[in-house]
Protein backbone atom coordinates (compact mmCIF):
# COMPACT_ATOMS: atom_id res chain seq x y z
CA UNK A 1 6.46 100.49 209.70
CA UNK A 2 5.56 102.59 212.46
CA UNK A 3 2.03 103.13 213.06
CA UNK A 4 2.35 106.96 214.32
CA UNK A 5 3.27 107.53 210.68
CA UNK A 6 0.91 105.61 208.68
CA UNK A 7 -1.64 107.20 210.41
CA UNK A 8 -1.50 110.07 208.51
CA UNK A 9 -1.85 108.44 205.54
CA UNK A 10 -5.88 109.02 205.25
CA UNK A 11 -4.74 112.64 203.83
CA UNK A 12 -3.26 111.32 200.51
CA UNK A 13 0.04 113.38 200.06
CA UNK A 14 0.44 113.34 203.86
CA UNK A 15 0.53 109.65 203.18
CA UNK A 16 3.71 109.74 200.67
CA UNK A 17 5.73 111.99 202.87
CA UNK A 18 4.92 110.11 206.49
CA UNK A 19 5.06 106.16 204.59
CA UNK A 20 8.68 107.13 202.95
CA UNK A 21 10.50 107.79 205.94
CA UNK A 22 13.56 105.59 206.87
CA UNK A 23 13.20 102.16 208.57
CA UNK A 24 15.04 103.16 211.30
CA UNK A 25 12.96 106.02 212.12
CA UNK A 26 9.69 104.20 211.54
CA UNK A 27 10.20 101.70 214.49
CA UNK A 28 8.83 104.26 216.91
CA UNK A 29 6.81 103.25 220.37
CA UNK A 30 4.74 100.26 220.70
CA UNK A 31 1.18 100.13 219.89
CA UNK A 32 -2.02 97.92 221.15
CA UNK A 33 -3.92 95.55 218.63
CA UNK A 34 -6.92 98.02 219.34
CA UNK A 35 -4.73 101.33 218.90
CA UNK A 36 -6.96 103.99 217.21
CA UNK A 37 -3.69 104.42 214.87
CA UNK A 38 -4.12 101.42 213.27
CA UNK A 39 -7.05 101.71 212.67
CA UNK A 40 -7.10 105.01 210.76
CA UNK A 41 -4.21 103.80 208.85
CA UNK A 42 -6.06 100.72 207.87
CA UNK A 43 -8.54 103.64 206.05
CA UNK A 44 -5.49 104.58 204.02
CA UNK A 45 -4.77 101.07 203.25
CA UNK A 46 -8.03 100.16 202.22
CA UNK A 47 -8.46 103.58 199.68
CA UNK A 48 -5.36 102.25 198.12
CA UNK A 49 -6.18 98.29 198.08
CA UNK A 50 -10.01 97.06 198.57
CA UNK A 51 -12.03 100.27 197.87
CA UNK A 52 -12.27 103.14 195.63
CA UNK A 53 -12.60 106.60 196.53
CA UNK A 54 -11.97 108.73 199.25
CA UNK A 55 -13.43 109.38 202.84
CA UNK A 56 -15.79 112.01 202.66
CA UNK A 57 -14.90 115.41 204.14
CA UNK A 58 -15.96 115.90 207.88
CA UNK A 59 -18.13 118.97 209.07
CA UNK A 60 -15.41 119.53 211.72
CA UNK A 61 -12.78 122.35 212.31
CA UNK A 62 -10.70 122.84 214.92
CA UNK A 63 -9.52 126.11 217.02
CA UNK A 64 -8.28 127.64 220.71
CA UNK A 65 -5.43 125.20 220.27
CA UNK A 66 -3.32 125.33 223.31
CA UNK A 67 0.25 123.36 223.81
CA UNK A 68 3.59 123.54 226.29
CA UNK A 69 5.57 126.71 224.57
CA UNK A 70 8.61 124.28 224.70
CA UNK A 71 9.05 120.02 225.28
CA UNK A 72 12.32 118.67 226.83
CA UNK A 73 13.00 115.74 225.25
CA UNK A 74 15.81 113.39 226.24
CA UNK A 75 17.46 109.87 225.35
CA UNK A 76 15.19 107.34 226.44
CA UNK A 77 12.63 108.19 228.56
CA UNK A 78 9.15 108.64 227.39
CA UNK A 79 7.73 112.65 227.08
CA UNK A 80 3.86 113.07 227.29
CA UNK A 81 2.62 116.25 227.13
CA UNK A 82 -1.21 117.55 226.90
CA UNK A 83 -2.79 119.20 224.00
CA UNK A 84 -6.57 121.00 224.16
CA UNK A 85 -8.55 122.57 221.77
CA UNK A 86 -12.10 123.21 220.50
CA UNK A 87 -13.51 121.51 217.95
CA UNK A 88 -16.60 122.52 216.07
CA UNK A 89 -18.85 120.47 214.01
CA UNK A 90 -22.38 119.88 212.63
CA UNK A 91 -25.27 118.84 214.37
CA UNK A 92 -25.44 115.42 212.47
CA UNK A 93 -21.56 114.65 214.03
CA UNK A 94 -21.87 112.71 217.19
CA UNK A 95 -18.55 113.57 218.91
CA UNK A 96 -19.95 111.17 221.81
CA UNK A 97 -20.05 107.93 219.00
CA UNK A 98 -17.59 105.07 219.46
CA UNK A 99 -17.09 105.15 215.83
CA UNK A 100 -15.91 109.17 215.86
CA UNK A 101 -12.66 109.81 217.03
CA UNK A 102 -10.29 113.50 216.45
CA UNK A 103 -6.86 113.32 218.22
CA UNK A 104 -4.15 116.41 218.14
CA UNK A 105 -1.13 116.57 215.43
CA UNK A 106 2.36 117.76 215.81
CA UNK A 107 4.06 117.92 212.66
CA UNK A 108 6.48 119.78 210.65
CA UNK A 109 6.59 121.55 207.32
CA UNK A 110 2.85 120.97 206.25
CA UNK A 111 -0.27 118.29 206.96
CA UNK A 112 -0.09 117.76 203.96
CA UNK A 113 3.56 117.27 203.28
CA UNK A 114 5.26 116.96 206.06
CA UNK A 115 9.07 117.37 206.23
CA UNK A 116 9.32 115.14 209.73
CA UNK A 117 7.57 111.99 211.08
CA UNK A 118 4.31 113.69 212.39
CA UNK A 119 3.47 113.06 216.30
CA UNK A 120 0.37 111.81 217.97
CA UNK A 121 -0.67 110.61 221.26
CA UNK A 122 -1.00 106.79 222.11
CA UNK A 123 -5.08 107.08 222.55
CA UNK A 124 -7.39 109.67 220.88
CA UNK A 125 -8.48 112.80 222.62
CA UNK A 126 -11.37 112.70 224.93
CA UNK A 127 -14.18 115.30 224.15
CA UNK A 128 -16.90 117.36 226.33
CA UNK A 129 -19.25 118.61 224.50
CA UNK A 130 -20.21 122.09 225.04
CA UNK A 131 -22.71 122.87 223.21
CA UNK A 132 -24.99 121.29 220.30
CA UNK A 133 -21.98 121.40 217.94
CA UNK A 134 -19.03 122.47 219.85
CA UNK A 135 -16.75 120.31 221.86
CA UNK A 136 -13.50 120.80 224.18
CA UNK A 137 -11.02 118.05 223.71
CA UNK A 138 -7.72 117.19 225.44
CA UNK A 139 -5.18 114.58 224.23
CA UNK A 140 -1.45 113.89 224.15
CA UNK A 141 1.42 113.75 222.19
CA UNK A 142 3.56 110.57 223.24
CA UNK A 143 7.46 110.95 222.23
CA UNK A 144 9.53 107.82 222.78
CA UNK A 145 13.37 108.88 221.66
CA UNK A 146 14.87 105.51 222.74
CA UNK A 147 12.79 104.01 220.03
CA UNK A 148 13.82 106.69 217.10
CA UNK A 149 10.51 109.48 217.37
CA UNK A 150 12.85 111.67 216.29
CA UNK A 151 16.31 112.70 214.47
CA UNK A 152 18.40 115.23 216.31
CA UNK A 153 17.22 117.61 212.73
CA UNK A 154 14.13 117.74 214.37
CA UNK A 155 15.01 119.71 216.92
CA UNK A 156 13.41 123.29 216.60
CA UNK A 157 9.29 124.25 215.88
CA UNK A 158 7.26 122.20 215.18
CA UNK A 159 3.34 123.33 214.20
CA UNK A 160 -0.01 122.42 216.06
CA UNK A 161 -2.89 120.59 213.75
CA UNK A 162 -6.05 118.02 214.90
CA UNK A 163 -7.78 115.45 212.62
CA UNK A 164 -11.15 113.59 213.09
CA UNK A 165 -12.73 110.30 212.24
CA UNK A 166 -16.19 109.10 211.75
CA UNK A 167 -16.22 105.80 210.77
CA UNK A 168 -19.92 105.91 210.30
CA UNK A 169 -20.56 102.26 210.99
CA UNK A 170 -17.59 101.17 208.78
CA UNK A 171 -15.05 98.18 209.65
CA UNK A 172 -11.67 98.66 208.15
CA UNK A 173 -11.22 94.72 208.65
CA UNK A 174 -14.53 94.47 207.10
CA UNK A 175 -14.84 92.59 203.45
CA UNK A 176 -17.35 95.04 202.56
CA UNK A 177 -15.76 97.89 203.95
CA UNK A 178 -16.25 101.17 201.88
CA UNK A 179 -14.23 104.05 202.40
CA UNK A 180 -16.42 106.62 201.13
CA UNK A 181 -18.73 106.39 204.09
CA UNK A 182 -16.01 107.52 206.32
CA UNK A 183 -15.72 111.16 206.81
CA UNK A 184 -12.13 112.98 207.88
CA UNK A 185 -11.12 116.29 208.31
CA UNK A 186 -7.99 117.82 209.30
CA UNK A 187 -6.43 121.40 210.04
CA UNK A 188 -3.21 122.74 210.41
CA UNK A 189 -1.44 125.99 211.95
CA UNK A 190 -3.12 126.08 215.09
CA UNK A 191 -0.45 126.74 216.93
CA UNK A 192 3.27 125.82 217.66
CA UNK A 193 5.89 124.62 220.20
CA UNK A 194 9.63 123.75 220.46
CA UNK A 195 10.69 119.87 220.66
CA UNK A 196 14.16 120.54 222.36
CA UNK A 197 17.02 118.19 222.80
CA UNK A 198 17.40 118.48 226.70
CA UNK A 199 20.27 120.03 228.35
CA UNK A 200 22.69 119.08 231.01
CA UNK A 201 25.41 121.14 232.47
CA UNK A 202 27.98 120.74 235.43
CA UNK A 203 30.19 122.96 237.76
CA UNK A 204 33.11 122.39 239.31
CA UNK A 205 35.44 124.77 241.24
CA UNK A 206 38.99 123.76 242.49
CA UNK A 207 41.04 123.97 244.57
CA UNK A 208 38.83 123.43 247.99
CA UNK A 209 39.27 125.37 250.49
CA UNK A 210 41.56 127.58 248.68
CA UNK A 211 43.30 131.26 250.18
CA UNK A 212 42.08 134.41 249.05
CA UNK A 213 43.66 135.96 246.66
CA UNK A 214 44.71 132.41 245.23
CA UNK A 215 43.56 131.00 241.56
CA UNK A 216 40.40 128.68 241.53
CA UNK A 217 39.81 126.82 238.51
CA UNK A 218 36.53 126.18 237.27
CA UNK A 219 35.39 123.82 234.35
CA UNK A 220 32.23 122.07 233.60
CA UNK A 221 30.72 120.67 231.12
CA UNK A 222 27.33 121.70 228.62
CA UNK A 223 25.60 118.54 226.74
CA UNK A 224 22.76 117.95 225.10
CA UNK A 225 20.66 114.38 224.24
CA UNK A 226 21.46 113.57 220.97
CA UNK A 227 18.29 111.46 219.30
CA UNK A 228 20.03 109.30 217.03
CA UNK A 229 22.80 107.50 219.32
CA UNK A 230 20.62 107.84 222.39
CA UNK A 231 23.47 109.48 224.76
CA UNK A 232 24.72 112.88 225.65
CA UNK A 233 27.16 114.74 223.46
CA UNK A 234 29.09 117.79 224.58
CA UNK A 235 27.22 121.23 223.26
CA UNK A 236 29.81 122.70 221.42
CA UNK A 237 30.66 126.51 220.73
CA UNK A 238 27.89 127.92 223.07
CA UNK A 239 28.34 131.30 225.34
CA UNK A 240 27.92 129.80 228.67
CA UNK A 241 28.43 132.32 231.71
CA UNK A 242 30.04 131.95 235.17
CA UNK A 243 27.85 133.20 237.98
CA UNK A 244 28.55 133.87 241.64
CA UNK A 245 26.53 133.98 244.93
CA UNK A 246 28.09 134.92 248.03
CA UNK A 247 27.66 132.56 250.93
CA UNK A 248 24.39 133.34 252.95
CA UNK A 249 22.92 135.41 249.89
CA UNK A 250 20.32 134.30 246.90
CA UNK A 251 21.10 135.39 244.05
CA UNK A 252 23.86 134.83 241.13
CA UNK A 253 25.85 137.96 239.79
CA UNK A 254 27.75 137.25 236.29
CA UNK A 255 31.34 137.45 236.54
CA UNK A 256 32.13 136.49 232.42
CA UNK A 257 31.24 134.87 229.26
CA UNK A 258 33.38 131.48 227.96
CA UNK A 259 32.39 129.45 225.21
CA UNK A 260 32.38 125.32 225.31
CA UNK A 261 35.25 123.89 223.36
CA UNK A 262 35.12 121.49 220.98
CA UNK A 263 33.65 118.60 223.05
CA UNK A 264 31.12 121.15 224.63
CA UNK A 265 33.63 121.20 228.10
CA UNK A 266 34.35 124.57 229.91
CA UNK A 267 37.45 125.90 231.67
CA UNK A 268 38.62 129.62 232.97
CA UNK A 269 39.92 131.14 236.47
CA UNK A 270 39.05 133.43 238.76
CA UNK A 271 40.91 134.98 241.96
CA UNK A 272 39.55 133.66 245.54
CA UNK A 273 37.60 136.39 247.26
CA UNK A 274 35.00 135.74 249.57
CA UNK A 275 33.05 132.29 250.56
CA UNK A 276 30.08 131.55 248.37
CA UNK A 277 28.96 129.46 245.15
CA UNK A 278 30.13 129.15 241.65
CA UNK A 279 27.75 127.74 238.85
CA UNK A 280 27.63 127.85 234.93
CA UNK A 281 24.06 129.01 233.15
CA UNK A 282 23.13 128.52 229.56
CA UNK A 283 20.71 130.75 227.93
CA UNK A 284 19.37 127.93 225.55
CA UNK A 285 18.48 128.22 222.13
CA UNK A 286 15.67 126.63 219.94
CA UNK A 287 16.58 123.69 220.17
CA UNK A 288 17.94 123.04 223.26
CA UNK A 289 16.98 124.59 226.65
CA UNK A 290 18.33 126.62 229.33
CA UNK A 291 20.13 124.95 232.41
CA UNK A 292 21.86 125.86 235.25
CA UNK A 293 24.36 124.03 236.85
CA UNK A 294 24.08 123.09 240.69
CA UNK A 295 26.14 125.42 242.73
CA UNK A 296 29.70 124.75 243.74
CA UNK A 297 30.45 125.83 247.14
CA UNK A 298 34.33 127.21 247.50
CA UNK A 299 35.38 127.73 251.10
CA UNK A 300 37.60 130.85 251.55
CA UNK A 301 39.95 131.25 254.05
């Protein structure tokens, strides 16, 4: 089972809700013997198996969240992107102890009942402490599609939380481990962005060179990644528009509106006029981004 859900499972119903998920999708990226995920999911364990009680709750909350407004994500390669926020906490909280540890959340539905897989970063945040009891911390969420992160149902907003850690001393492995001298807190809705299935989209005009005044006919296609079988599919019934740029000029006029077809592919005509470059552009959506296509140049003559 894939430790990037299990770590959640300190929070109790967050636990249910991240443990249940698939096989398939719980075989996510790779993590070290020493990952901190591991090790706050061997807390879980241990509340369940070799101690009673709970962790404590943890003086800490969490604001000035700040995340990408959108995250491309395609079929295999590896997406990182940076989190930062403050975190606040009392005076007795070392934030500079090797035992304390708060790390950024991405998650859907709620913390504690989320609907998706909830997203972390391969290490914990790193903190700076700016002040007796405030701290600003940076860390990463690491998405690895090629290794099932996430189902193409996922695609759309996704909310911002933190947790934190003190382990006060206390060895998970440990036969005397006790759970209640760990403290945790955790806080949603601090924010939001869009995981988006990336976008691809092609161009191309023919004949070339054609007469003016003849019929060029332009197709293209608009896909997206699709999570689940790892390739690109063809985007299908999307507005896509045709766009223009005279030869020697820098900007793109429309000329009209098509939609994709049924496999996402594109196809209309237009009479030759003068030199210059044809291209598709997609507006995007929620969950998928805008693209352009790379400008076909038509020779006139």
């Amino acid at each position: 089972m894939r430790i990037r859900a299990t770590v959640a499972a300190v929070t109790g119903a967050l636990a249910l809700s991240a443990l249940a998920v698939p096989a398939a999708q719980a075989a996510g990226g790779s993590a070290a013997a020493d990952d901190y995920r591991a090790d706050v999911a061997k807390i879980a364990r241990a509340a369940t198996d070799r101690a009673p009680g709970q962790p404590y709750d943890l003086n800490v909350t969490f604001s000035a969240f700040k995340v990408a407004k959108a995250v491309k994500v395609g079929t295999t390669q590896h997406v990182s992107t940076t989190v930062s926020y403050t975190l606040t906490h009392d005076a007795d909280v070392n934030v500079k102890s090797g035992d304390f540890l708060t790390a950024p959340v991405l998650y859907r539905g709620s913390m504690e009942a989320p609907t998706s897989v909830p997203l972390m970063g391969n290490k914990p945040a790193t903190c700076t402490a700016t002040s007796a009891t405030t701290a600003t911390c940076t860390g990463k969420i690491d998405i690895y599609p090629a290794q099932d992160d996430l189902l193409n149902a996922d695609a759309g907003t996704w909310k911002g939380g933190a947790l934190a850690v003190d382990y006060n001393g206390q060895d998970p492995d440990g036969f005397e481990f006790d759970i209640t001298k760990v403290g945790f807190a955790q806080q949603g809705g601090l924010g939001s962005t869009l995981l988006q299935r990336n976008s691809q989209l092609t161009v191309d005009a023919t004949p070339e060179p054609v007469q003016k005044g003849k019929t060029l006919t332009i197709t293209g296609k608009l896909a997206r990644a699709n999570w689940e079988t790892h390739k690109y599919a063809g985007y299908v019934g999307q507005p896509v528009k045709l766009q223009f740029r005279k030869d020697g000029t820098t900007t793109y006029t429309d000329v009209k509106t098509i939609k994709t077809d049924s496999t996402g592919n594109l196809k209309t005509t237009v009479k030759a006029g003068v030199d210059g470059y044809y291209r598709y552009s997609f507006a995007g959506t929620t969950t998928t981004p805008a693209v352009n296509a790379k400008g076909d140049f038509v020779d006139v003559q």
